[in-house]
N, C-alpha and C. Protein backbone atom coordinates (compact mmCIF):
# COMPACT_ATOMS: atom_id res chain seq x y z
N UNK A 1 41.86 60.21 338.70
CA UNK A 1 41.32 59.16 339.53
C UNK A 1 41.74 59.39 340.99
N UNK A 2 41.03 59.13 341.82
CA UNK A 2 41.11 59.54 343.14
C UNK A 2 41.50 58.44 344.08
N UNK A 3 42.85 58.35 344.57
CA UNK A 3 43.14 57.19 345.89
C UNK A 3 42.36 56.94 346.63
N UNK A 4 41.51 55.77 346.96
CA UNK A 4 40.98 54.98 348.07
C UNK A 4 42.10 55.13 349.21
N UNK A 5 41.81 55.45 350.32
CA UNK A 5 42.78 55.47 351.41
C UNK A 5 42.08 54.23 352.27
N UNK A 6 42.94 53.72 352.96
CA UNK A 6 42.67 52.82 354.17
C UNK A 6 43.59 53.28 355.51
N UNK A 7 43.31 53.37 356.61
CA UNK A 7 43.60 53.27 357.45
C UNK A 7 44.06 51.86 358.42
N UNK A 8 45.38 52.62 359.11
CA UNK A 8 46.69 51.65 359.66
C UNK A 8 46.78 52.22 360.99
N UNK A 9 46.44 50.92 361.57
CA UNK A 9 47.03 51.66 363.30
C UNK A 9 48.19 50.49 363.28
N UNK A 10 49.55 51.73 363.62
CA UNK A 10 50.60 51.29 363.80
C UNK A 10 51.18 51.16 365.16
N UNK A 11 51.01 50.31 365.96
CA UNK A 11 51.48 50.22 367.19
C UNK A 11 53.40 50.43 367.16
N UNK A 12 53.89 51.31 368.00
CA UNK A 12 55.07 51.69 368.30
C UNK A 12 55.86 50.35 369.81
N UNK A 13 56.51 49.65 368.88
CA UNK A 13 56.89 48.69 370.03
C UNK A 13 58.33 49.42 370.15
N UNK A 14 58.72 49.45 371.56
CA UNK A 14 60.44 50.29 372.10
C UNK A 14 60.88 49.60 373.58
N UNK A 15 61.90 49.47 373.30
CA UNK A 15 62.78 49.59 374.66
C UNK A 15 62.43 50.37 375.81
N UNK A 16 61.53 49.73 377.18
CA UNK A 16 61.30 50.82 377.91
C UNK A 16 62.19 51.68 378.36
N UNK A 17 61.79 53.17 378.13
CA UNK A 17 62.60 53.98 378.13
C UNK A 17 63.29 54.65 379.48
N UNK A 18 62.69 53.78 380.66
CA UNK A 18 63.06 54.00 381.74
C UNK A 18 64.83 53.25 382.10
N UNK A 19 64.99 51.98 381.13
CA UNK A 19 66.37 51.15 381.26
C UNK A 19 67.27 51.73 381.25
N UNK A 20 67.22 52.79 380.21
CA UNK A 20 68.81 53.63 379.40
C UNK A 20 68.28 55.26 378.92
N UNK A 21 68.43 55.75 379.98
CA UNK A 21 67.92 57.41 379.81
C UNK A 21 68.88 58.22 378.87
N UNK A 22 68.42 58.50 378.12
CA UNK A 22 69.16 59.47 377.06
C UNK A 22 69.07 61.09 377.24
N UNK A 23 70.55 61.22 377.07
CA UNK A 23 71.13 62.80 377.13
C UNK A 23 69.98 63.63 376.72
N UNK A 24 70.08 64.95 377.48
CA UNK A 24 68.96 65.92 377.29
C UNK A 24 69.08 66.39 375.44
N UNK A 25 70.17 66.58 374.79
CA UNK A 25 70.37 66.58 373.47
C UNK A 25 69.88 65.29 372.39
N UNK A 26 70.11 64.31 373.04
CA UNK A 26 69.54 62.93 372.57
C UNK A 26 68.06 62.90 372.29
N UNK A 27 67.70 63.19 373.47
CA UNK A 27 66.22 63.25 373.37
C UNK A 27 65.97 64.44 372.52
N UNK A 28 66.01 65.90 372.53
CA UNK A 28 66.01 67.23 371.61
C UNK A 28 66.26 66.66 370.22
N UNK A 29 67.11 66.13 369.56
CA UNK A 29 67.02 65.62 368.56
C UNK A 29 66.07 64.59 367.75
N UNK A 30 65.69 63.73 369.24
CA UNK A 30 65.18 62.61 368.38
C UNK A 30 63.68 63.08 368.01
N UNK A 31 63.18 64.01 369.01
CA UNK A 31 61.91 64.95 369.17
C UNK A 31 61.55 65.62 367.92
N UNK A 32 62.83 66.36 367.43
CA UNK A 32 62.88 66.82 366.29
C UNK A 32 63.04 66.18 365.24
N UNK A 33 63.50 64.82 364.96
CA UNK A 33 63.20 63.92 364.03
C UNK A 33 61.88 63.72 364.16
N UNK A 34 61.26 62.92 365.12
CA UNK A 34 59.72 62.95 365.05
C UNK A 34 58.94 63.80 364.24
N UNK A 35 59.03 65.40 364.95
CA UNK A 35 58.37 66.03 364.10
C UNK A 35 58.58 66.24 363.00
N UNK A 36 59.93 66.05 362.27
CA UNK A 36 59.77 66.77 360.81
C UNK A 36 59.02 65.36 359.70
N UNK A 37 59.55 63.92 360.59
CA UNK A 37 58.53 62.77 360.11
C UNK A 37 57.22 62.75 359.39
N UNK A 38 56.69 63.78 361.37
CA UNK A 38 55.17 63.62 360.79
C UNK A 38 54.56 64.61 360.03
N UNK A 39 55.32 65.84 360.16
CA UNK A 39 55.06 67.04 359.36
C UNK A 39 55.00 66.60 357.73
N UNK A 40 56.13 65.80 357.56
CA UNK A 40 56.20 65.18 355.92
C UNK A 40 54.73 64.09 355.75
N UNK A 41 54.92 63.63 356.35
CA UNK A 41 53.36 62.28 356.24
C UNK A 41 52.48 63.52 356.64
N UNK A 42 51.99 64.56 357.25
CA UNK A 42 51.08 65.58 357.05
C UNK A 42 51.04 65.96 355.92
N UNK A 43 51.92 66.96 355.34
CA UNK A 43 51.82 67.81 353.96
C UNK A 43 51.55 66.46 352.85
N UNK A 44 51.93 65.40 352.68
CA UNK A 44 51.10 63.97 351.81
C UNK A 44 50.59 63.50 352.08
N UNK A 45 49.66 64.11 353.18
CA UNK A 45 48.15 63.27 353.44
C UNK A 45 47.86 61.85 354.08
N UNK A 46 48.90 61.29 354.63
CA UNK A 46 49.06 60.05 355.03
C UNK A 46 48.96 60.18 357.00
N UNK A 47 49.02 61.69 357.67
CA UNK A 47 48.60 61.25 358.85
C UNK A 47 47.15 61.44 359.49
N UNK A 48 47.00 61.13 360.01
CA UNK A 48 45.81 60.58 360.92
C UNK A 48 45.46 60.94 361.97
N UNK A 49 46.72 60.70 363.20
CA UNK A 49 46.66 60.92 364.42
C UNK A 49 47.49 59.96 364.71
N UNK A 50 47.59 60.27 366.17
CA UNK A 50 48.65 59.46 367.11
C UNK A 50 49.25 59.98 368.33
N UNK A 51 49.52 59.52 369.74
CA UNK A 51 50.03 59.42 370.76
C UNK A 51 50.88 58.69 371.41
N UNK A 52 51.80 59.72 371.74
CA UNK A 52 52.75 58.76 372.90
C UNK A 52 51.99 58.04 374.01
N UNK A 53 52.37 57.19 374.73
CA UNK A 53 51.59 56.49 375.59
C UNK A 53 52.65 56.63 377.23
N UNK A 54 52.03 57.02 378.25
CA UNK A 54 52.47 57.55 379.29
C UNK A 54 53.12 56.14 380.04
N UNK A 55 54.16 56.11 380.91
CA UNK A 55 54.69 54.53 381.74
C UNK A 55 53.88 53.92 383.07
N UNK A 56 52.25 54.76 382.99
CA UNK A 56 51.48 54.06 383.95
C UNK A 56 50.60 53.00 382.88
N UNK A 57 50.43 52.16 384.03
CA UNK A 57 49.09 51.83 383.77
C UNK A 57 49.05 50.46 384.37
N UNK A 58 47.87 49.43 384.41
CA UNK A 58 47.12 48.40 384.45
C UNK A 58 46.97 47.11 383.14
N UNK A 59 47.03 45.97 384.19
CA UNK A 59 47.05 44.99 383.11
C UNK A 59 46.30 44.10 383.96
N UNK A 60 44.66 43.62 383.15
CA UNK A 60 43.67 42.95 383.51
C UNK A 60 43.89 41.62 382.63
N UNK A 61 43.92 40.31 383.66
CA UNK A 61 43.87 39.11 383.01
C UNK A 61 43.11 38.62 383.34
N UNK A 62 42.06 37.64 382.86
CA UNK A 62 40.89 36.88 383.54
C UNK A 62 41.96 35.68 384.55
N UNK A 63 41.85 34.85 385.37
CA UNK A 63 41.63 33.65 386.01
C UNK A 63 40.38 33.14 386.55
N UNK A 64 40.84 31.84 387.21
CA UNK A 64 39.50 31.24 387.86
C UNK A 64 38.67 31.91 388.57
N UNK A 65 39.45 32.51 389.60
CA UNK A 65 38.78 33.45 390.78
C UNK A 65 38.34 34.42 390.44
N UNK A 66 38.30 35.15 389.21
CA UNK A 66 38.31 36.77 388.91
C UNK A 66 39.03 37.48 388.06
N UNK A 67 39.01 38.54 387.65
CA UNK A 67 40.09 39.32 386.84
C UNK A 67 41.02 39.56 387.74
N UNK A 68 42.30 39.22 387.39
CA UNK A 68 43.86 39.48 388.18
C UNK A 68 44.06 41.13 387.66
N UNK A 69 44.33 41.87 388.58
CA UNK A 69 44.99 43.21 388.39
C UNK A 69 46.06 43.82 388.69
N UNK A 70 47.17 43.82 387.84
CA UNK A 70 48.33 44.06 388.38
C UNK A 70 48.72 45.62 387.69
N UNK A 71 49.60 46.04 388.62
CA UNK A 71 50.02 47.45 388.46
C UNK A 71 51.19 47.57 387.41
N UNK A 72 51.44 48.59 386.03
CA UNK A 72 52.63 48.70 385.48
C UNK A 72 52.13 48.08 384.28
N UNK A 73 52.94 48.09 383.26
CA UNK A 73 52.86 47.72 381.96
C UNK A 73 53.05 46.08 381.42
N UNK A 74 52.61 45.92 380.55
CA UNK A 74 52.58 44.53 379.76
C UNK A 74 54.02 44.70 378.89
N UNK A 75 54.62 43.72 379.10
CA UNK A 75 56.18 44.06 378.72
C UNK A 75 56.42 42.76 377.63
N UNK A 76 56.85 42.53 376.43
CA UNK A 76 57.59 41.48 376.46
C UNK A 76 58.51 41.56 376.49
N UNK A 77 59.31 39.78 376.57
CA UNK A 77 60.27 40.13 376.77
C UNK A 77 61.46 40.23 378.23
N UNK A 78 60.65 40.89 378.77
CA UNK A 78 60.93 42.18 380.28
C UNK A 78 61.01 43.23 380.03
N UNK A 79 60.94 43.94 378.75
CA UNK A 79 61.74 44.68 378.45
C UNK A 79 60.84 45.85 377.71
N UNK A 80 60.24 44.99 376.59
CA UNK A 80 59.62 45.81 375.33
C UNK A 80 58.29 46.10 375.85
N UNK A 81 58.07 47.26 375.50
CA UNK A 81 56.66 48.36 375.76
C UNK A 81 56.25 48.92 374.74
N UNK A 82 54.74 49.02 374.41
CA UNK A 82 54.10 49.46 373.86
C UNK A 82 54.42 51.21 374.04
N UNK A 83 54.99 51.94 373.14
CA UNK A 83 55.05 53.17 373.43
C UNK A 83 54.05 54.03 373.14
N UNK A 84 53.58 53.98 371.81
CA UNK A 84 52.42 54.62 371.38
C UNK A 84 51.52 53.88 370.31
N UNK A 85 51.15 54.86 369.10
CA UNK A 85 50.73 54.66 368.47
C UNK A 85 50.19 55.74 367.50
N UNK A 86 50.01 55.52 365.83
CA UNK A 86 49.94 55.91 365.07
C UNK A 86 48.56 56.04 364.04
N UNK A 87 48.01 56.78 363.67
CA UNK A 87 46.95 56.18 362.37
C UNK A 87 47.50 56.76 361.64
N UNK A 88 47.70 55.66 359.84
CA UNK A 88 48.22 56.46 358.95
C UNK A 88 47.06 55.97 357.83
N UNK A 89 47.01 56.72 357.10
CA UNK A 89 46.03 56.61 355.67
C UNK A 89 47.04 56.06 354.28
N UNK A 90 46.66 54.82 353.85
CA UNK A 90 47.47 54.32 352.87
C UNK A 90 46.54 53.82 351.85
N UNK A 91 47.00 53.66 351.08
CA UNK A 91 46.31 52.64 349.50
C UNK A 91 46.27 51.30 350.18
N UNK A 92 47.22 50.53 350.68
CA UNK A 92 47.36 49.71 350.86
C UNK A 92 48.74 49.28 352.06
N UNK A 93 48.72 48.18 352.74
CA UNK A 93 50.04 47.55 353.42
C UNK A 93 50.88 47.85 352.88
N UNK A 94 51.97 47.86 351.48
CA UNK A 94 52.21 47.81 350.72
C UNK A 94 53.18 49.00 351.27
N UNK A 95 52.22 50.29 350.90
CA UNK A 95 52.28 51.90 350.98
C UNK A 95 52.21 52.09 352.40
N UNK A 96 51.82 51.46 353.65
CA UNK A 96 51.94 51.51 354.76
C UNK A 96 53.49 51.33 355.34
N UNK A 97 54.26 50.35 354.45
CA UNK A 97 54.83 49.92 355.42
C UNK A 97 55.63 50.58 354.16
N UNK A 98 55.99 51.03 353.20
CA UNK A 98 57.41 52.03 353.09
C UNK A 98 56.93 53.09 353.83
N UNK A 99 55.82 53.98 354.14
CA UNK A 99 55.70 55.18 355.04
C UNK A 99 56.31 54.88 356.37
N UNK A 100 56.37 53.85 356.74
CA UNK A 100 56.88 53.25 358.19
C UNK A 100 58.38 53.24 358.33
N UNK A 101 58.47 52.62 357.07
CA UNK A 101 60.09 51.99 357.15
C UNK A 101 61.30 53.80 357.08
N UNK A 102 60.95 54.79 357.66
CA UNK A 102 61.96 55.88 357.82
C UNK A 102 61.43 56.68 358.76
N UNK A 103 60.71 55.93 359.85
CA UNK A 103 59.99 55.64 361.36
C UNK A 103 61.21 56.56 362.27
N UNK A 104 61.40 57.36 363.23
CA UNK A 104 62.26 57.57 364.04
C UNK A 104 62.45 56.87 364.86
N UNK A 105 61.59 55.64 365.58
CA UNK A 105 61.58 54.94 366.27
C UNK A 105 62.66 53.85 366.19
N UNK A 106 62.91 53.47 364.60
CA UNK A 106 64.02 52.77 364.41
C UNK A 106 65.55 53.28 364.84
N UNK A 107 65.51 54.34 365.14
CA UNK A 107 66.86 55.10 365.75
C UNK A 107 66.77 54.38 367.21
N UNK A 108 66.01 54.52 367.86
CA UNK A 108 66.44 54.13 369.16
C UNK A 108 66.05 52.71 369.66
N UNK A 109 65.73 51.10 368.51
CA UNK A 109 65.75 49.91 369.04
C UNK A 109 64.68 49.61 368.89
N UNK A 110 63.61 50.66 368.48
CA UNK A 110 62.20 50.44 368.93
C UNK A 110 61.90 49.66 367.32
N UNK A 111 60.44 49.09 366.97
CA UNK A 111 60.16 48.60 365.55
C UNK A 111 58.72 48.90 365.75
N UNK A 112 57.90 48.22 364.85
CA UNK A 112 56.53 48.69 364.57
C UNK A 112 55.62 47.51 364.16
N UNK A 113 54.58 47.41 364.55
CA UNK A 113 53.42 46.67 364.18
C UNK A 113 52.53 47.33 363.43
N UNK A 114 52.04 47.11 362.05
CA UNK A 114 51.23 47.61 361.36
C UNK A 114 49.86 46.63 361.20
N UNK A 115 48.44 47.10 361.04
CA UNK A 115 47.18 46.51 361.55
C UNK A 115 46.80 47.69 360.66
N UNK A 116 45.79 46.69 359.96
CA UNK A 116 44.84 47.34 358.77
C UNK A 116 43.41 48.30 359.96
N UNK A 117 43.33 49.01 359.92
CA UNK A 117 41.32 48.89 360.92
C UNK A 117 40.10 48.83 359.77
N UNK A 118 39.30 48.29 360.27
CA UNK A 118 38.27 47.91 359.49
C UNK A 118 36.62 49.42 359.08
């Protein structure tokens, strides 16, 4: 019998990483956790795709007068930034979120939002 897969965009919520810069080894490591992550969710069929997300950008709000446009990221918090993001292929939430729960992101403060796509 053949798994139905569904697809999960996992938004990467983190500590902007501009607050507390980590050692050139810090980072080399955590890089290399990443990859051997996704290399494992590769060889079992569970990745998708996904990108880091760069510290520019724009944040459009409607008001009375017009769309407000302000420069820099949507933070909550003050603090927390959207870092990236993930697609993973699962059976279900269920199977999404143990693939999640040994995340590298949890090493450095960061956590995760998981969202079914339709």
């Amino acid at each position: 019998m053949i798994r139905q897969m569904k697809t999960y965009l996992i938004l990467i919520r983190e500590p902007d990483g501009r607050a507390t810069i980590p050692s050139a080894e810090e980072t080399r490591q955590h890089q290399l956790d990443w990859k051997a992550w996704i290399d494992d969710l590769l060889a079992k069929g569970h990745w998708e795709g996904g990108q880091s997300l760069t510290l520019a950008g724009k944040v459009i709000r409607p008001t009375a007068s017009g769309p407000e446009i302000t420069e820099g990221l949507y933070r909550v918090n003050g603090q927390e930034i959207v870092g990236g993001y993930l697609l993973l292929k699962a059976t279900d939430f269920d199977e999404a979120v143990a693939l999640m729960q040994t995340c590298p992101v949890f090493d450095t403060d960061g956590f995760v939002e998981i969202r079914e796509t339709r």
